[in-house]
PDB file of N, CA and C in Angstrom:
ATOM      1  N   UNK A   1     140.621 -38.304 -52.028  1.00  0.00           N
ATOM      2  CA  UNK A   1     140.665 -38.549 -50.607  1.00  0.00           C
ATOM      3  C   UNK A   1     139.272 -38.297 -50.013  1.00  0.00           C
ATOM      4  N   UNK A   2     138.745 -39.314 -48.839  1.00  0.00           N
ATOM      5  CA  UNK A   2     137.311 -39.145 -48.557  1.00  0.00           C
ATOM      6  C   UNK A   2     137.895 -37.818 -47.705  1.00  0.00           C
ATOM      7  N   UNK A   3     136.801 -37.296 -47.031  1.00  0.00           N
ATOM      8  CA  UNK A   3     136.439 -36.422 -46.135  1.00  0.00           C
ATOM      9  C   UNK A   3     136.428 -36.863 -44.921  1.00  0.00           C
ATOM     10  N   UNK A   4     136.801 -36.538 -43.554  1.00  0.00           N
ATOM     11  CA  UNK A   4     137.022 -37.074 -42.052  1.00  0.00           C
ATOM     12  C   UNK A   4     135.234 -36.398 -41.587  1.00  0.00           C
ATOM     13  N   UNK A   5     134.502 -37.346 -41.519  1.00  0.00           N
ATOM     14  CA  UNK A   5     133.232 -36.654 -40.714  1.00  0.00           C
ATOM     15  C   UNK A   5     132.951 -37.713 -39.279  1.00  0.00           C
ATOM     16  N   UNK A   6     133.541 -37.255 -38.517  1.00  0.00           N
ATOM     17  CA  UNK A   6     133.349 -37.630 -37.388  1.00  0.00           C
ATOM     18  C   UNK A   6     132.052 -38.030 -36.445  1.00  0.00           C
ATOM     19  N   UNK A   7     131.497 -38.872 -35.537  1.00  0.00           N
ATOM     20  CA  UNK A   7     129.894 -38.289 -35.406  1.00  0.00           C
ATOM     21  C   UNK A   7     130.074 -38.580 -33.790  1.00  0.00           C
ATOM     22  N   UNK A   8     129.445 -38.232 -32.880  1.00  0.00           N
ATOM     23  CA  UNK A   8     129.643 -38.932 -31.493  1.00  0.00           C
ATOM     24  C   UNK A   8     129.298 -40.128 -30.827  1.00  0.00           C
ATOM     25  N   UNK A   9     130.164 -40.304 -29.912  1.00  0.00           N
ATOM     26  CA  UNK A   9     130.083 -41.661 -29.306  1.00  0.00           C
ATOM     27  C   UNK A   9     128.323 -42.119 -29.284  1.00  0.00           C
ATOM     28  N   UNK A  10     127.616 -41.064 -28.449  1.00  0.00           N
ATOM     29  CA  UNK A  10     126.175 -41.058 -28.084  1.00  0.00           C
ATOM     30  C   UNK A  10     125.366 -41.609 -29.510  1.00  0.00           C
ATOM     31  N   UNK A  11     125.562 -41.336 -30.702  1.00  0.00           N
ATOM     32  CA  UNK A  11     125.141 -41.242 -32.271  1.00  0.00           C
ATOM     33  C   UNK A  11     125.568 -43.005 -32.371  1.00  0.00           C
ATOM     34  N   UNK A  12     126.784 -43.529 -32.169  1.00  0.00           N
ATOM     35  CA  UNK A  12     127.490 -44.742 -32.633  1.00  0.00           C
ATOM     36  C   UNK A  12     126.847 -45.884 -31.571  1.00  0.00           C
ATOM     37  N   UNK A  13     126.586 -45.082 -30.470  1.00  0.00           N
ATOM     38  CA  UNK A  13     125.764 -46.473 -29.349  1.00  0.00           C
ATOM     39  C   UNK A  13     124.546 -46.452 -29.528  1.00  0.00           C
ATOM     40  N   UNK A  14     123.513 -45.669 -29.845  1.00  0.00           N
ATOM     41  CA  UNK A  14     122.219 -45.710 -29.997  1.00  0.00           C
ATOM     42  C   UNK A  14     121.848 -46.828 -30.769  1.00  0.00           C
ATOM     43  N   UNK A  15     121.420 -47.568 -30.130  1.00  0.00           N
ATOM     44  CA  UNK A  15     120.794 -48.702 -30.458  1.00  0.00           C
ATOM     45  C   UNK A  15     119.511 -48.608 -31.499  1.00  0.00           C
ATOM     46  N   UNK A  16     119.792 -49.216 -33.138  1.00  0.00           N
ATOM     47  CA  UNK A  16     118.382 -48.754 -34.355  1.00  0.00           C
ATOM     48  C   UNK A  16     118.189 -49.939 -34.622  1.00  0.00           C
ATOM     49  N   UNK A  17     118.060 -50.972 -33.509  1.00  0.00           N
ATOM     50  CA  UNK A  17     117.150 -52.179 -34.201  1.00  0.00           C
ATOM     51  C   UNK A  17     115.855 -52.133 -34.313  1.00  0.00           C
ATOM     52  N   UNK A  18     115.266 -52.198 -35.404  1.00  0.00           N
ATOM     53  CA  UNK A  18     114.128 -51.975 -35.624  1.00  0.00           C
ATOM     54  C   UNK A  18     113.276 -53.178 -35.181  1.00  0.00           C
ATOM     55  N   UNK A  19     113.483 -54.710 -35.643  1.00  0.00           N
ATOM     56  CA  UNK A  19     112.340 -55.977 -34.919  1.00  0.00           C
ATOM     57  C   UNK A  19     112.973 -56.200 -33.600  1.00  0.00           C
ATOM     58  N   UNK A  20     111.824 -56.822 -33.148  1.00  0.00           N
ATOM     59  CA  UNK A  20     112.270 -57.184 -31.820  1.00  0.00           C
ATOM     60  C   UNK A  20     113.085 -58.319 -31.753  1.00  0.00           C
ATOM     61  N   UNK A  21     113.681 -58.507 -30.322  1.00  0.00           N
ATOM     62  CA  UNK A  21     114.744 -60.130 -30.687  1.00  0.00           C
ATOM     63  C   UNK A  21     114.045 -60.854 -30.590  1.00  0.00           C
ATOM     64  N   UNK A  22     114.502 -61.804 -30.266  1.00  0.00           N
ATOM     65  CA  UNK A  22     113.730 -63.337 -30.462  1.00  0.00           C
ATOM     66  C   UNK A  22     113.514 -63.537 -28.795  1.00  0.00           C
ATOM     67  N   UNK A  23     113.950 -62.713 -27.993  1.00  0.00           N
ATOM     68  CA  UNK A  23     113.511 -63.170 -26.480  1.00  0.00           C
ATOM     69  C   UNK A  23     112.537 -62.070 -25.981  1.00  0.00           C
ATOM     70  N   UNK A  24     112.848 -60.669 -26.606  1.00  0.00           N
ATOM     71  CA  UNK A  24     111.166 -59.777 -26.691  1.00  0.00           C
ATOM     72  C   UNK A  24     109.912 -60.933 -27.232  1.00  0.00           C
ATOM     73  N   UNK A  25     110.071 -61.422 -28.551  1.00  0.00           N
ATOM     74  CA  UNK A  25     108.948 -62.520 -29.107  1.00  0.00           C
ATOM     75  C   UNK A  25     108.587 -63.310 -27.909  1.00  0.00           C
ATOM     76  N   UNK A  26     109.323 -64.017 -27.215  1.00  0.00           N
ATOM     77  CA  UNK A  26     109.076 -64.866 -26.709  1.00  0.00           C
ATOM     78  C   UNK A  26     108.886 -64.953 -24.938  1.00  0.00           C
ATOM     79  N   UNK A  27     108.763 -64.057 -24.275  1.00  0.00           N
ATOM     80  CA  UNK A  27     109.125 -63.578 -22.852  1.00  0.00           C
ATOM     81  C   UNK A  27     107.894 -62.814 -22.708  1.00  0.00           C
ATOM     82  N   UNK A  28     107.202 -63.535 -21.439  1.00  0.00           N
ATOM     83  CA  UNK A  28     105.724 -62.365 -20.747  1.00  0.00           C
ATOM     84  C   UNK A  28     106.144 -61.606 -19.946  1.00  0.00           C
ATOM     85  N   UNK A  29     105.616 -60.275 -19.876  1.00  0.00           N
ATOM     86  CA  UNK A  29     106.245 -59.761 -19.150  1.00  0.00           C
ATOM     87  C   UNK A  29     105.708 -59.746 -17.358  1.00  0.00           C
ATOM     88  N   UNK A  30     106.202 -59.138 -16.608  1.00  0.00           N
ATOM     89  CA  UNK A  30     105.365 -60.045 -15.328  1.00  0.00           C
ATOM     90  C   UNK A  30     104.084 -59.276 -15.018  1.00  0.00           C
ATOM     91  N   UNK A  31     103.343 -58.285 -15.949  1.00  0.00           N
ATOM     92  CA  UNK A  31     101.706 -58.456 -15.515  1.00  0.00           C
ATOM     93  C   UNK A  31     101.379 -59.087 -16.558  1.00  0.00           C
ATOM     94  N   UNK A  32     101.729 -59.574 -17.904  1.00  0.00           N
ATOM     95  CA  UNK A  32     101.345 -60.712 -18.765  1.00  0.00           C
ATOM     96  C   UNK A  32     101.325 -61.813 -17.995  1.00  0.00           C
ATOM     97  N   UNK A  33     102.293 -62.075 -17.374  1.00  0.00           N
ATOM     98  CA  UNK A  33     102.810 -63.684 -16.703  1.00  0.00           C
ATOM     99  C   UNK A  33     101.657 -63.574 -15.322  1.00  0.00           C
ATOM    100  N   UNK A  34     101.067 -62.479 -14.692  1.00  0.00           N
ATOM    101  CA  UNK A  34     100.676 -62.785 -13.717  1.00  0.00           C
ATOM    102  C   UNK A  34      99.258 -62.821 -14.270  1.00  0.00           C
ATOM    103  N   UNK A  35      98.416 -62.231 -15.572  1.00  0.00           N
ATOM    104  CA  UNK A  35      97.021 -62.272 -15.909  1.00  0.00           C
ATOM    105  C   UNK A  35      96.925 -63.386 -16.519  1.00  0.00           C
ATOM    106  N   UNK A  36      97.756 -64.568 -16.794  1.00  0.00           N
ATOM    107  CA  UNK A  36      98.236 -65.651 -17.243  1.00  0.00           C
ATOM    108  C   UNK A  36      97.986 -66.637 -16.256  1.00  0.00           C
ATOM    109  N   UNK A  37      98.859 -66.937 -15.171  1.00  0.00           N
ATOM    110  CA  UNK A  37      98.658 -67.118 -13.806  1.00  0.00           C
ATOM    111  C   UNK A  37      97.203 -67.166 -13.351  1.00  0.00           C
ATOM    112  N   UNK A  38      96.771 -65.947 -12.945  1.00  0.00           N
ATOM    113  CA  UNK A  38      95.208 -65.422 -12.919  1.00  0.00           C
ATOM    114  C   UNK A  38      94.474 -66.251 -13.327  1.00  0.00           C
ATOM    115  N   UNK A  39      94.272 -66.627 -14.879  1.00  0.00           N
ATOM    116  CA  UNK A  39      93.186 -67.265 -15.345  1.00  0.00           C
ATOM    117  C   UNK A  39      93.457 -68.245 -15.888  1.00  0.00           C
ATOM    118  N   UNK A  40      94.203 -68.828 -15.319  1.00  0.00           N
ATOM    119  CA  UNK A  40      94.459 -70.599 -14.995  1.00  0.00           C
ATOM    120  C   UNK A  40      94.464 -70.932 -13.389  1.00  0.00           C
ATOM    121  N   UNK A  41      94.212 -70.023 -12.653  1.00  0.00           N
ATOM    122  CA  UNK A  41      94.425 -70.617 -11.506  1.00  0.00           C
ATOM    123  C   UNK A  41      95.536 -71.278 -10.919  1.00  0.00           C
ATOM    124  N   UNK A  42      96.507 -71.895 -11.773  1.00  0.00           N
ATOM    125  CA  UNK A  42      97.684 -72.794 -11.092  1.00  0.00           C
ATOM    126  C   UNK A  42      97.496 -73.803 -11.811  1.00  0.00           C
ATOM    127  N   UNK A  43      96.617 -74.327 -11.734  1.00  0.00           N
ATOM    128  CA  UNK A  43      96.165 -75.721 -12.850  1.00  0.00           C
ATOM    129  C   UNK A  43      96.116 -75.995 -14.868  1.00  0.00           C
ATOM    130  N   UNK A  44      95.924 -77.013 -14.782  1.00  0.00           N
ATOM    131  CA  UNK A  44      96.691 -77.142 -16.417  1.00  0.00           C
ATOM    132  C   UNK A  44      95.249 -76.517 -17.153  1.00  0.00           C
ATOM    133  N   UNK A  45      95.779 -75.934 -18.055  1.00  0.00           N
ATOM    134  CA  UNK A  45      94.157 -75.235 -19.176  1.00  0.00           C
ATOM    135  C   UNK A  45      93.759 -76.511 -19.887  1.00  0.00           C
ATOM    136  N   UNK A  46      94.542 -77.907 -20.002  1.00  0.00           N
ATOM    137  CA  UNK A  46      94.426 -79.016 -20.726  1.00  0.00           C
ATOM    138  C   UNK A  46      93.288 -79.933 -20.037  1.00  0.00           C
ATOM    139  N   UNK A  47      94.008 -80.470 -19.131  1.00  0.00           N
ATOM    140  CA  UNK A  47      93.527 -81.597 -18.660  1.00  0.00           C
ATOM    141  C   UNK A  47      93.262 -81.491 -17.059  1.00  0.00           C
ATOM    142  N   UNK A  48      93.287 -80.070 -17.112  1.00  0.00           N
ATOM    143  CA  UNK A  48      92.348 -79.560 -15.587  1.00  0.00           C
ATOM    144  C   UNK A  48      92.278 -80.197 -14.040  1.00  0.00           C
ATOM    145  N   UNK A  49      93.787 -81.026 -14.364  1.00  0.00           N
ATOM    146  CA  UNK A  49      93.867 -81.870 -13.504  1.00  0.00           C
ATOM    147  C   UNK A  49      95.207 -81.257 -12.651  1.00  0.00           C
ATOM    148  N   UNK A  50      96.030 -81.579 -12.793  1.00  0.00           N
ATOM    149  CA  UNK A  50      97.187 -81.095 -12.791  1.00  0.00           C
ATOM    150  C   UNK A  50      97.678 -79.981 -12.472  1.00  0.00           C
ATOM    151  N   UNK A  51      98.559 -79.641 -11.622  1.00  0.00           N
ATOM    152  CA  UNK A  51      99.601 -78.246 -11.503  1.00  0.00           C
ATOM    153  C   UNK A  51     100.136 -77.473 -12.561  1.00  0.00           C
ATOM    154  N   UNK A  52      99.866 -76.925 -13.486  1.00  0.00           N
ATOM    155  CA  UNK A  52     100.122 -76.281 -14.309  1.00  0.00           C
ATOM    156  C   UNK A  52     102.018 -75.482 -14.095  1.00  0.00           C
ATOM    157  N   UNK A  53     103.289 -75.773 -15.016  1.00  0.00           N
ATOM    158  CA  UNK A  53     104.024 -75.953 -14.694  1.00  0.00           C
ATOM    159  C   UNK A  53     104.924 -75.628 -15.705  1.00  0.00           C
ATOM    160  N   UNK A  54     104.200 -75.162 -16.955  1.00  0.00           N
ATOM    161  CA  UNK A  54     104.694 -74.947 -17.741  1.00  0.00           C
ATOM    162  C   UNK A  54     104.046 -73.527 -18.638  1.00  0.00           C
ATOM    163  N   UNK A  55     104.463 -73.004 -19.358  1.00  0.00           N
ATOM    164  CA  UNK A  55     103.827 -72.169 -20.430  1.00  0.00           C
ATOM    165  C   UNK A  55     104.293 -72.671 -21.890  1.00  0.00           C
ATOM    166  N   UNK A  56     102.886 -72.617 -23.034  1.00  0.00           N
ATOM    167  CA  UNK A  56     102.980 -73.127 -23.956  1.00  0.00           C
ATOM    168  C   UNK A  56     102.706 -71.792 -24.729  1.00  0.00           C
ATOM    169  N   UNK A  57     103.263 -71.784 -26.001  1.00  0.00           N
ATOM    170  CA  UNK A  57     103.583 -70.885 -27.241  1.00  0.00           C
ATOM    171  C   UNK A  57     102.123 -71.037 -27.885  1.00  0.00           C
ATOM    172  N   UNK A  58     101.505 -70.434 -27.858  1.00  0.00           N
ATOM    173  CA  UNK A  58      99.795 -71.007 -28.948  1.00  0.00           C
ATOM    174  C   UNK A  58     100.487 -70.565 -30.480  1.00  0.00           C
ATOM    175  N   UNK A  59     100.978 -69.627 -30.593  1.00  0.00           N
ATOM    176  CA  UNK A  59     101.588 -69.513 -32.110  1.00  0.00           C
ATOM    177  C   UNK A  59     103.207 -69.690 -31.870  1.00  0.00           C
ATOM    178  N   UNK A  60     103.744 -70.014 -32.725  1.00  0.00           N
ATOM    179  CA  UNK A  60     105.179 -70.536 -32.630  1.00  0.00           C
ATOM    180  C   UNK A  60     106.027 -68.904 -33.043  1.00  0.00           C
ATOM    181  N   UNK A  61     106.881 -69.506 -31.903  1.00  0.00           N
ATOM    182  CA  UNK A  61     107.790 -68.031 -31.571  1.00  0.00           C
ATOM    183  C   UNK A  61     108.451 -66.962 -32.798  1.00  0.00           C
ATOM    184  N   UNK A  62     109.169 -67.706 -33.789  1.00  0.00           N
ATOM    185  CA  UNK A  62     109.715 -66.993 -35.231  1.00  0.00           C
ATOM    186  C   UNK A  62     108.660 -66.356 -35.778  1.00  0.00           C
ATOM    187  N   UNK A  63     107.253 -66.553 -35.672  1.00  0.00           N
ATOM    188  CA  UNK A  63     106.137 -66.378 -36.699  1.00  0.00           C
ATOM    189  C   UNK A  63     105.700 -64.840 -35.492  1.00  0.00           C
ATOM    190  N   UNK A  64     105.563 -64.376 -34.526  1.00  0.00           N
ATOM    191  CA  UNK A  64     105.213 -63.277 -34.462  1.00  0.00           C
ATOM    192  C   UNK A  64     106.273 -62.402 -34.381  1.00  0.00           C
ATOM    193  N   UNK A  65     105.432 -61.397 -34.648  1.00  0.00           N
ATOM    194  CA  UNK A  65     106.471 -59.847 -34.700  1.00  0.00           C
ATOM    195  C   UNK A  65     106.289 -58.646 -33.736  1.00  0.00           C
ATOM    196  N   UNK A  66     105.022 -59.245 -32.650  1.00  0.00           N
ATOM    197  CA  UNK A  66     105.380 -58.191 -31.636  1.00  0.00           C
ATOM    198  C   UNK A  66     105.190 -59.087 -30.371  1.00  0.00           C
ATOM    199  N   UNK A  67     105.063 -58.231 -29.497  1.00  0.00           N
ATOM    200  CA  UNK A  67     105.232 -58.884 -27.867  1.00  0.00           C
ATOM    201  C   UNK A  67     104.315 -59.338 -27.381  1.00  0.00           C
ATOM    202  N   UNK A  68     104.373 -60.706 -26.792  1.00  0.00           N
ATOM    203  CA  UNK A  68     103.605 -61.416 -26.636  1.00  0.00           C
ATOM    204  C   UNK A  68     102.158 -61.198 -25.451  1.00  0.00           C
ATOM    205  N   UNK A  69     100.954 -61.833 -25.016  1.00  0.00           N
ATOM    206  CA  UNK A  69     100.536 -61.203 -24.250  1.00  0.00           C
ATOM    207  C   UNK A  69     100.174 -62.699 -23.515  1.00  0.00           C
ATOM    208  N   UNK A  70      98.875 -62.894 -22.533  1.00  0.00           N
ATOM    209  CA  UNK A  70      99.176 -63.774 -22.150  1.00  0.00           C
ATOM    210  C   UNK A  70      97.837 -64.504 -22.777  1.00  0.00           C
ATOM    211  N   UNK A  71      96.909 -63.996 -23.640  1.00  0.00           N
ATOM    212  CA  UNK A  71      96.169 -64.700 -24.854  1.00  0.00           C
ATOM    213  C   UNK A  71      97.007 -65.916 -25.349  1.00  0.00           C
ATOM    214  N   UNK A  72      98.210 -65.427 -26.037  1.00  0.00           N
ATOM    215  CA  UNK A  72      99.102 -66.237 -26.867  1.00  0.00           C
ATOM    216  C   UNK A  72      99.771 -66.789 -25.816  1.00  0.00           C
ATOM    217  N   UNK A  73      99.526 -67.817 -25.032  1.00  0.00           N
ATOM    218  CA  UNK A  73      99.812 -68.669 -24.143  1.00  0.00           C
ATOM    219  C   UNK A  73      98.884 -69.506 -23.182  1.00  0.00           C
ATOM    220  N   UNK A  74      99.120 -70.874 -23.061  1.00  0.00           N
ATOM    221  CA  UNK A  74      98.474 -71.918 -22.076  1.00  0.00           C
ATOM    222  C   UNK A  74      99.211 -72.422 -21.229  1.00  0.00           C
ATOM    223  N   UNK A  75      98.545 -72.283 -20.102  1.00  0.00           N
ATOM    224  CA  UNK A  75      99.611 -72.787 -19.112  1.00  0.00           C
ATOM    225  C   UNK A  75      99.257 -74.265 -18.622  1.00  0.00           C
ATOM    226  N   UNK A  76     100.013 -75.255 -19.288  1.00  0.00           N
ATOM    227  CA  UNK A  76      99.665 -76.641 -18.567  1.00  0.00           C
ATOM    228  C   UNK A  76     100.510 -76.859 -17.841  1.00  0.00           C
ATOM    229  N   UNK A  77     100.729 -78.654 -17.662  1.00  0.00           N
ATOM    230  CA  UNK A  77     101.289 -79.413 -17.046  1.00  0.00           C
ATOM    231  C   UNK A  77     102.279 -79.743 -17.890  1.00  0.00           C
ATOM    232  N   UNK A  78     103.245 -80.581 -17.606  1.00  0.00           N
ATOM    233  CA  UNK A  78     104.290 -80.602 -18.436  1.00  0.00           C
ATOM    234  C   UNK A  78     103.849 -81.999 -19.380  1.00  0.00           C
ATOM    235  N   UNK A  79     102.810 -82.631 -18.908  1.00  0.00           N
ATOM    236  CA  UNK A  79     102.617 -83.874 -20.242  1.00  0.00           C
ATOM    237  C   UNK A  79     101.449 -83.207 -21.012  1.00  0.00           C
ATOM    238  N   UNK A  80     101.317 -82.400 -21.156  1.00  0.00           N
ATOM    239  CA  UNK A  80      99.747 -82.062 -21.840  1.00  0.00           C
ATOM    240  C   UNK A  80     101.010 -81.092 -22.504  1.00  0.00           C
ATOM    241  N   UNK A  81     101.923 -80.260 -22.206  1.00  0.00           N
ATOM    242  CA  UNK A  81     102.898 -79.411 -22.873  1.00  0.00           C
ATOM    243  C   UNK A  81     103.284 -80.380 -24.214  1.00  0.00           C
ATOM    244  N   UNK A  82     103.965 -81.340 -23.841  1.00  0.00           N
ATOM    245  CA  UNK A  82     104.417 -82.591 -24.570  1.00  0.00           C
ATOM    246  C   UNK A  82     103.479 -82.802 -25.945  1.00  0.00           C
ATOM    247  N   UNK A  83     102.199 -82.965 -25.624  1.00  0.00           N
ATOM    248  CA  UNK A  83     101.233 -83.595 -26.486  1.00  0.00           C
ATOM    249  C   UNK A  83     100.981 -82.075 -27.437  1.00  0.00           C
ATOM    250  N   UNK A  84     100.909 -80.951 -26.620  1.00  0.00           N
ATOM    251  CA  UNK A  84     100.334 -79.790 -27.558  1.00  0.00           C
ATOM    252  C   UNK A  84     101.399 -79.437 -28.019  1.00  0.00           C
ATOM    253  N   UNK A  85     102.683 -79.876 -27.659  1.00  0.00           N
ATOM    254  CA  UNK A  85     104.045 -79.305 -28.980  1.00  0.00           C
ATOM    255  C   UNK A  85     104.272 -80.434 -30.450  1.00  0.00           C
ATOM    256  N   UNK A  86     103.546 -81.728 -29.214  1.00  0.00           N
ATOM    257  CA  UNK A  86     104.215 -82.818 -30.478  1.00  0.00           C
ATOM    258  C   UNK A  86     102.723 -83.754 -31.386  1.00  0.00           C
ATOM    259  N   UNK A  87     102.283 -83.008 -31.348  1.00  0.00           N
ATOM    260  CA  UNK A  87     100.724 -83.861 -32.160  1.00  0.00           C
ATOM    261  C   UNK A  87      99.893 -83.021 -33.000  1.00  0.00           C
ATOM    262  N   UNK A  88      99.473 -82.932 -33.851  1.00  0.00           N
ATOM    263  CA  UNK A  88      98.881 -82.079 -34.864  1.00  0.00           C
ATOM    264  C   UNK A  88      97.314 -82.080 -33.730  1.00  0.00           C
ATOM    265  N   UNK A  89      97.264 -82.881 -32.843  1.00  0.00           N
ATOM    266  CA  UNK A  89      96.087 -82.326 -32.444  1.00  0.00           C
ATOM    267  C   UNK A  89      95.950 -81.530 -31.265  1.00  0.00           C
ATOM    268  N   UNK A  90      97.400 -81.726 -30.908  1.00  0.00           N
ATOM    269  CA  UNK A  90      97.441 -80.821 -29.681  1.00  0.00           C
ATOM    270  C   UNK A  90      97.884 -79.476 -30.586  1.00  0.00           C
ATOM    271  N   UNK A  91      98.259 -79.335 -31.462  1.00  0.00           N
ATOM    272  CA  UNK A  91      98.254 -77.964 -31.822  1.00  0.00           C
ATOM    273  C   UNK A  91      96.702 -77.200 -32.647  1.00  0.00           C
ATOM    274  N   UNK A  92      96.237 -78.130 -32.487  1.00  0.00           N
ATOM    275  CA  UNK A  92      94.259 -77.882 -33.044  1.00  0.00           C
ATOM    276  C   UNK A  92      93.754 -77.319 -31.840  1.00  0.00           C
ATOM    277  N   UNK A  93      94.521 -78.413 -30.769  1.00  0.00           N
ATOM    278  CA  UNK A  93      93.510 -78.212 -29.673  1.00  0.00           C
ATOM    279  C   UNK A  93      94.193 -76.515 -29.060  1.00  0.00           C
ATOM    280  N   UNK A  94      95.323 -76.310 -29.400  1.00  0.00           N
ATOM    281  CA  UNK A  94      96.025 -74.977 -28.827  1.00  0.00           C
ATOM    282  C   UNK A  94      95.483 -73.688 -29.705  1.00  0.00           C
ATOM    283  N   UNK A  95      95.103 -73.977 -31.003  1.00  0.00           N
ATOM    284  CA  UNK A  95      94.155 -73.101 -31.790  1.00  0.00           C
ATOM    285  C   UNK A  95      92.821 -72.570 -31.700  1.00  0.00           C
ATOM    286  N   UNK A  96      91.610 -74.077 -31.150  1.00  0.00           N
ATOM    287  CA  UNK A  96      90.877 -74.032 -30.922  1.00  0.00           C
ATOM    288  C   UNK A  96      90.674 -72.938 -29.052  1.00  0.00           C
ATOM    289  N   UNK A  97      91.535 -73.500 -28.535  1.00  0.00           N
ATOM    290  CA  UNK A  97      91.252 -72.953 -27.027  1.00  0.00           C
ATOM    291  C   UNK A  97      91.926 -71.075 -27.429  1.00  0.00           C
ATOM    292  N   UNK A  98      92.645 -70.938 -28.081  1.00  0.00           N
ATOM    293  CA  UNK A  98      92.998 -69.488 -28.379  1.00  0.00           C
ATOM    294  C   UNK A  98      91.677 -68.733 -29.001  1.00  0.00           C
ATOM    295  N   UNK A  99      90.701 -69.287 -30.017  1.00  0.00           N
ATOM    296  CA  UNK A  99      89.970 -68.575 -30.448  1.00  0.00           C
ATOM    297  C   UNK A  99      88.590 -68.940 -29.086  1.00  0.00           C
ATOM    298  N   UNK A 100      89.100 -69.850 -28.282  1.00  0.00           N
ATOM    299  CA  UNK A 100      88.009 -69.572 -27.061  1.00  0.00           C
ATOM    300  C   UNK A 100      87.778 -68.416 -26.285  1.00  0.00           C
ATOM    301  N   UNK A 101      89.364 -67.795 -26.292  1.00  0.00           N
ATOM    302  CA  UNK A 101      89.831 -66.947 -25.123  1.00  0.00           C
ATOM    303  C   UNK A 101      89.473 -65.300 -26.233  1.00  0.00           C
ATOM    304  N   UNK A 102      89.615 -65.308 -27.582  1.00  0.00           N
ATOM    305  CA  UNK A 102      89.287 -64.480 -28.021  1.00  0.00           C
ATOM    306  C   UNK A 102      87.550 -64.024 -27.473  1.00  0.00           C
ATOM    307  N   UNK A 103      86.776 -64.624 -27.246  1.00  0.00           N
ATOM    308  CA  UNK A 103      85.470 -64.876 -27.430  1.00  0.00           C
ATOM    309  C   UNK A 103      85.156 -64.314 -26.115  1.00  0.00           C
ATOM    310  N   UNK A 104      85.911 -64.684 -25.322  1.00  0.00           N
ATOM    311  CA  UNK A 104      85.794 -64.446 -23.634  1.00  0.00           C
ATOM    312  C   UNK A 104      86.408 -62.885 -23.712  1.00  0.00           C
ATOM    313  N   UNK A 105      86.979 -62.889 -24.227  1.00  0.00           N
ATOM    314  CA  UNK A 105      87.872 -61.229 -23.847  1.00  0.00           C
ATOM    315  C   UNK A 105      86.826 -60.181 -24.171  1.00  0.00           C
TER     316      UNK A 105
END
């Protein structure tokens, strides 16, 4: 017969997830979102034309493991979003402008 070892409620709710979820990965938080904001001005980081209207992933969301900042993000327009999710060169060009912002920091 096992043994009855009881433990407390407080012990059984404590939350031991160790990675973050997938919406920690992916969510700025709002002085990320506002130093983000900041240094785009409102306008697209692309095509410098445009209302900026969107936020783009510079590394794709599954692939990091901690919280995002607002480096790892461009804020365009929603057709320059389009082109840097769906074109091998808009994701060059989302590489290239990340190691810009390294350079600047």
């Amino acid at each position: 017969m096992l043994p009855f070892n009881p433990y407390p409620k407080s012990v059984q709710l404590y939350n031991n997830r160790q990675k973050l979820t997938r919406r920690q990965r992916s969510e700025l938080t709002p002085k990320e979102d506002k130093r983000l904001k900041d240094r785009s001005g409102g306008i697209c980081e692309k095509c410098k034309r445009l209302r900026a209207v969107e936020r783009a992933h510079i590394e794709r969301r599954w692939k990091s493991e901690r919280r995002p900042t607002a480096e790892d993000f461009v804020h365009l327009c929603k057709g320059c979003h389009i082109y840097c999710d769906g074109s091998a060169e808009g994701r060059k060009w989302l590489w290239e402008f990340q190691s810009s912002l390294v350079g600047r920091v």
